[in-house]
N, C-alpha and C. Protein backbone atom coordinates (compact mmCIF):
# COMPACT_ATOMS: atom_id res chain seq x y z
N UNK A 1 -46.84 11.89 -42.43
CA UNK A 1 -47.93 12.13 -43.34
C UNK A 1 -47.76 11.27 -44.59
N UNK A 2 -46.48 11.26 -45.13
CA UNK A 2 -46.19 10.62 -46.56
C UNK A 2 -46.71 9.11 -46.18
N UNK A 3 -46.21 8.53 -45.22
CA UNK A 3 -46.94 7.32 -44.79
C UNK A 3 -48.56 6.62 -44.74
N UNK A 4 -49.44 7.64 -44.69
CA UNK A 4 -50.71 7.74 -43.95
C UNK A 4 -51.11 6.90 -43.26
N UNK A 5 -50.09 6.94 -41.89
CA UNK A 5 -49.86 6.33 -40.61
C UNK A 5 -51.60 6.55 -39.63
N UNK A 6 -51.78 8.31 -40.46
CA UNK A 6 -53.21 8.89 -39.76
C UNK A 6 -54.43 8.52 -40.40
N UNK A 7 -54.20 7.75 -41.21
CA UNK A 7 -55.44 7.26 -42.16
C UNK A 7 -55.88 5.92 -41.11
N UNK A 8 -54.82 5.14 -40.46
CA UNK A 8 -55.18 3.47 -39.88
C UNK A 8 -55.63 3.64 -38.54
N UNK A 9 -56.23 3.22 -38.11
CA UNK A 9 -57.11 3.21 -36.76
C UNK A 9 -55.43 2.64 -35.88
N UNK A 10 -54.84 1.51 -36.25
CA UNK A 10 -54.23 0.60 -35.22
C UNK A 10 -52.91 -0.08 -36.11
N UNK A 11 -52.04 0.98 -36.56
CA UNK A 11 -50.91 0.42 -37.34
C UNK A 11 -50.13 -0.57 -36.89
N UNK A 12 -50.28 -0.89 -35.74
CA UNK A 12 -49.56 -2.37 -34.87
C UNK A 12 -50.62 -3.58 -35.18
N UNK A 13 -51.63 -3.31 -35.19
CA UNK A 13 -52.63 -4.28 -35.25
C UNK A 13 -52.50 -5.75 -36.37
N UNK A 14 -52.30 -6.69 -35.56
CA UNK A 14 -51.75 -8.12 -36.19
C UNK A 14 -50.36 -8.00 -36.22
N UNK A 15 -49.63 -7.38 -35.64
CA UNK A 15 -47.81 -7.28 -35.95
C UNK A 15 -47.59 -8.78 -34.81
N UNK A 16 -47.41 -9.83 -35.05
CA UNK A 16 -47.33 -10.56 -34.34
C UNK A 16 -45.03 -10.52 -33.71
N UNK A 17 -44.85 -8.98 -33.77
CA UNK A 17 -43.34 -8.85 -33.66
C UNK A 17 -43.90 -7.66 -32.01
N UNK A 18 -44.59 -6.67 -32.32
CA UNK A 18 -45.28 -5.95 -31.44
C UNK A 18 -45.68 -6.59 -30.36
N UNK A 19 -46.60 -7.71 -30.56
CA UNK A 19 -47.52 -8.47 -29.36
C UNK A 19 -46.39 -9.14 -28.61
N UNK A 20 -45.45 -9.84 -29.56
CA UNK A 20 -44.44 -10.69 -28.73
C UNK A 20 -43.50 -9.55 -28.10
N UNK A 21 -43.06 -8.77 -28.06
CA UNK A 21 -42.04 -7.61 -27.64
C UNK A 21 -43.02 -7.09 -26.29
N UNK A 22 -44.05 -6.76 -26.70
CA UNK A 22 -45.21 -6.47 -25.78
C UNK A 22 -45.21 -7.63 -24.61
N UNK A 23 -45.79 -8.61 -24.77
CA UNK A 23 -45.41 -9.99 -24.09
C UNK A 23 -44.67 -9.89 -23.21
N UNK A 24 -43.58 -9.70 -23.82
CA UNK A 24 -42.65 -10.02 -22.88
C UNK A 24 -41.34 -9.31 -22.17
N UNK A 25 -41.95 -7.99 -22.66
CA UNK A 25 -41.68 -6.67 -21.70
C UNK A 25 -42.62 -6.53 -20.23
N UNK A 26 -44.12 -6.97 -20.78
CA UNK A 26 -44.74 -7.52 -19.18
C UNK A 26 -44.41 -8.35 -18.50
N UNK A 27 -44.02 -9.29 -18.63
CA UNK A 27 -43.35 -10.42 -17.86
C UNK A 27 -42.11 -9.93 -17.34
N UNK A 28 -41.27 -9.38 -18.19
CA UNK A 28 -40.16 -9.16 -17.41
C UNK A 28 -40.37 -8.25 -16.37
N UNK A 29 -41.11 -7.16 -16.70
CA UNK A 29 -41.52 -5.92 -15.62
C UNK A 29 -42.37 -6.83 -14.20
N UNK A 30 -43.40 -7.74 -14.53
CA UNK A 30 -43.77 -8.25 -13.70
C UNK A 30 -42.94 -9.23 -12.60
N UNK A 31 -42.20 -9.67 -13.67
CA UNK A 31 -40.83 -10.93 -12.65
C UNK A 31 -40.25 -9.95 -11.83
N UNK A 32 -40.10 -8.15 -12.12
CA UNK A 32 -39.32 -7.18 -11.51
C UNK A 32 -39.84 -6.75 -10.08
N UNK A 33 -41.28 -6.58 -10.15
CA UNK A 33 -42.24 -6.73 -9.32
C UNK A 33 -42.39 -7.23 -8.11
N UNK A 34 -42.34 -8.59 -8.71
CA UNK A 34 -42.63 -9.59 -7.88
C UNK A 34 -41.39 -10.04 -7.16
N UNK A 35 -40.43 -9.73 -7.67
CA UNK A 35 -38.65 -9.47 -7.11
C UNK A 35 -38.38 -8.31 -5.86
N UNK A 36 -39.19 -7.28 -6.42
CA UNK A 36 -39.23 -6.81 -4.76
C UNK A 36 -39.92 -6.58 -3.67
N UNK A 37 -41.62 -7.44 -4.16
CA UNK A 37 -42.66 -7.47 -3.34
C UNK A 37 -41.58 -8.87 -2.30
N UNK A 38 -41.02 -9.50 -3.26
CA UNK A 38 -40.41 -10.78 -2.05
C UNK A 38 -38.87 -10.33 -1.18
N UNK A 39 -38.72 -9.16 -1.81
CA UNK A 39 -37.40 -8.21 -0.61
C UNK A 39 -38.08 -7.58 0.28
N UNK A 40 -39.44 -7.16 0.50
CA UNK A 40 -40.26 -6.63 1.63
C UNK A 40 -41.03 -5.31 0.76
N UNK A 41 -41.16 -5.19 -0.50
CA UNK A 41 -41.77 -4.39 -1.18
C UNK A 41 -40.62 -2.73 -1.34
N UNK A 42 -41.03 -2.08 -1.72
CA UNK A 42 -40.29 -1.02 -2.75
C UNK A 42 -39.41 -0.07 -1.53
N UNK A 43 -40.08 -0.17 -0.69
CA UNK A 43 -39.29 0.85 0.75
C UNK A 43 -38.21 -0.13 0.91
N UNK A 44 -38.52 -1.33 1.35
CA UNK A 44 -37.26 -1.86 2.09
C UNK A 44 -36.34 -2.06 1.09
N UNK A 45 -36.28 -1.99 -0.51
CA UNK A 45 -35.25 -2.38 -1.69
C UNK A 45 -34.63 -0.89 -1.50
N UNK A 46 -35.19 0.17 -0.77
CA UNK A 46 -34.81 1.30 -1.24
C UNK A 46 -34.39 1.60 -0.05
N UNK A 47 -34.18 1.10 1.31
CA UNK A 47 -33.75 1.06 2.51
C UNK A 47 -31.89 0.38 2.13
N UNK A 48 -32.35 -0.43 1.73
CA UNK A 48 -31.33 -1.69 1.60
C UNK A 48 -30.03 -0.95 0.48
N UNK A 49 -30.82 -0.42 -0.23
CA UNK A 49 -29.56 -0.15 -1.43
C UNK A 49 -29.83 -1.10 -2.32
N UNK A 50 -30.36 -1.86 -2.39
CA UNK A 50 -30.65 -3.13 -3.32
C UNK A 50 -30.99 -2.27 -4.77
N UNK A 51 -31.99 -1.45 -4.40
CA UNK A 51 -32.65 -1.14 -5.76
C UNK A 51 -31.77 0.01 -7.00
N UNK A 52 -30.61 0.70 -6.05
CA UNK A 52 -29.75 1.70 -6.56
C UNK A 52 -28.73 0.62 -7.04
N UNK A 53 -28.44 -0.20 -6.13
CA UNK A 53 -27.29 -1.19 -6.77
C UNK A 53 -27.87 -1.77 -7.93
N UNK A 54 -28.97 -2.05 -8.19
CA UNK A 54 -29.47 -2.67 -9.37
C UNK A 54 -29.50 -1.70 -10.67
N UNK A 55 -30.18 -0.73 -10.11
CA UNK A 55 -30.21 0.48 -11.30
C UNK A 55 -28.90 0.54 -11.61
N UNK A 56 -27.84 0.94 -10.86
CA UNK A 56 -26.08 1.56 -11.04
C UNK A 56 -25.68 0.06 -12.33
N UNK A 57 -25.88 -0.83 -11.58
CA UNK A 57 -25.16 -2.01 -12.60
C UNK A 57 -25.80 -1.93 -13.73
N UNK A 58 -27.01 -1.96 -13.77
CA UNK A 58 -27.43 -1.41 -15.43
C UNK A 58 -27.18 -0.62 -16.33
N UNK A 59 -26.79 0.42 -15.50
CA UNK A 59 -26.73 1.74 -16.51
C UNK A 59 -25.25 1.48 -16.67
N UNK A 60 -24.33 0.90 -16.17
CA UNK A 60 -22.72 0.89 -16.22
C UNK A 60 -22.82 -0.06 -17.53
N UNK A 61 -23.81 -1.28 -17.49
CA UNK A 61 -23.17 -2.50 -18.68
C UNK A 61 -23.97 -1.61 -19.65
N UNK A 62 -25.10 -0.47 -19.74
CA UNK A 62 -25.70 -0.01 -20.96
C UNK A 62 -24.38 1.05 -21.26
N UNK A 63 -24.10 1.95 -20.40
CA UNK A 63 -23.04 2.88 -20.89
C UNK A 63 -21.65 2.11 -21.56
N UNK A 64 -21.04 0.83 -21.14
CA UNK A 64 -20.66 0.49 -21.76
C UNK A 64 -20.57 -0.09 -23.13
N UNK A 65 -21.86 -0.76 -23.05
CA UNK A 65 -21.98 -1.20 -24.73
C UNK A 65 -22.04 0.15 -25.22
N UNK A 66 -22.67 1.11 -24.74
CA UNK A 66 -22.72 1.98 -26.14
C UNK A 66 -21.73 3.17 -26.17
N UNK A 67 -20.52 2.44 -24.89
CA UNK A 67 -19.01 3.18 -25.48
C UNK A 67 -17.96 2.32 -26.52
N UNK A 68 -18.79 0.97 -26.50
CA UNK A 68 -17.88 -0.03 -27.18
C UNK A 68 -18.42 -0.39 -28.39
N UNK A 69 -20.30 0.22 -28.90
CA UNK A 69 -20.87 0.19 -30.24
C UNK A 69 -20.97 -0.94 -30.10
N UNK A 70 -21.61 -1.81 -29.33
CA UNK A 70 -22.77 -3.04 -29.30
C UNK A 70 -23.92 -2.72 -28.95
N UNK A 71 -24.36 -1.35 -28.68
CA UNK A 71 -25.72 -0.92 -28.35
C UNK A 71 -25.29 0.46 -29.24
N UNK A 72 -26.13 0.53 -30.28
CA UNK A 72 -26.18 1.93 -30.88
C UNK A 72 -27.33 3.04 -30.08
N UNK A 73 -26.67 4.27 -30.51
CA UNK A 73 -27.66 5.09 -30.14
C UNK A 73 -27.99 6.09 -31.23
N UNK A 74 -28.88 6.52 -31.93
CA UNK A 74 -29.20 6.77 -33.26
C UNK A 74 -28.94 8.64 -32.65
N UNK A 75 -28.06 9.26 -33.85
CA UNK A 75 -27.42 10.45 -33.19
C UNK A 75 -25.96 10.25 -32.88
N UNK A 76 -26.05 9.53 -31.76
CA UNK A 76 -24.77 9.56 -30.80
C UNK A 76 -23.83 8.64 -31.22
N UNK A 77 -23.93 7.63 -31.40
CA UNK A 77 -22.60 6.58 -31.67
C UNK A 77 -23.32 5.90 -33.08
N UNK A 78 -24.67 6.12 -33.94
CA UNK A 78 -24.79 6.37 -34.55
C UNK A 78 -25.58 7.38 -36.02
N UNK A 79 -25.27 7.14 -37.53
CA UNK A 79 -25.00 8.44 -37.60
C UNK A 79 -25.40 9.63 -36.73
N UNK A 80 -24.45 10.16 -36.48
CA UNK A 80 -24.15 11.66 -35.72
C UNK A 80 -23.97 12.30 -36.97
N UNK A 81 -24.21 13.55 -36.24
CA UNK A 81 -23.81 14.83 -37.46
C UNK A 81 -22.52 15.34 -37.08
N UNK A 82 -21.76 15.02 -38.21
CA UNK A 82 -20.60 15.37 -38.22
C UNK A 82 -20.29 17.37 -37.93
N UNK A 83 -21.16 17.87 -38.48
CA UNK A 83 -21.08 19.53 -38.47
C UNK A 83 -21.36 19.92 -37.34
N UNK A 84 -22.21 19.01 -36.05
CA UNK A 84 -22.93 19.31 -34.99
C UNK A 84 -21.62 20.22 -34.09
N UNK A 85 -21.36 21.09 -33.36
CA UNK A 85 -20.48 21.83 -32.72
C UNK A 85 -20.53 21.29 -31.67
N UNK A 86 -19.36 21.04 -30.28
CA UNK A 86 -19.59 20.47 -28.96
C UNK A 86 -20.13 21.61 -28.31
N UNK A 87 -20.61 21.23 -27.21
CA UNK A 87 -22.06 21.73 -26.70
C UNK A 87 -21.22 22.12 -25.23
């Protein structure tokens, strides 16, 4: 509210940092696409193991950076609340 974020029709509108991030989050999703329409489309990546092996290696180099604090996580590796109790 302090912002009056609800006053602007389109608070991204002209962010030429938005459009490019935008950009080229489609492209990459599309290169992803088109990566397994040419393995025989989404059944056979998921026949194959291809598509779990892909997911697994991702999430291993993301869990790592953000056990080693080259990928923050706002909360978790950073500021955390120190008073927070383990769960």
């Amino acid at each position: 509210e302090e912002s009056n974020l609800h006053r602007v029709a389109d608070p991204a509108a002209g962010s030429g940092l938005v459009d490019t991030e935008t950009t080229q989050l489609a492209e990459l999703a599309w290169a992803e696409v088109q990566a397994i329409e040419a393995e025989g489309g989404m059944l056979a990546v998921l026949r194959t193991g291809a598509f779990h092996a892909q997911v697994t290696a991702t999430a291993k180099k993301r869990l790592e950076a953000i056990a080693k604090r080259r990928e923050p996580v706002t909360g978790v590796s950073e500021f955390p609340n120190i008073l927070e109790g383990s769960v």
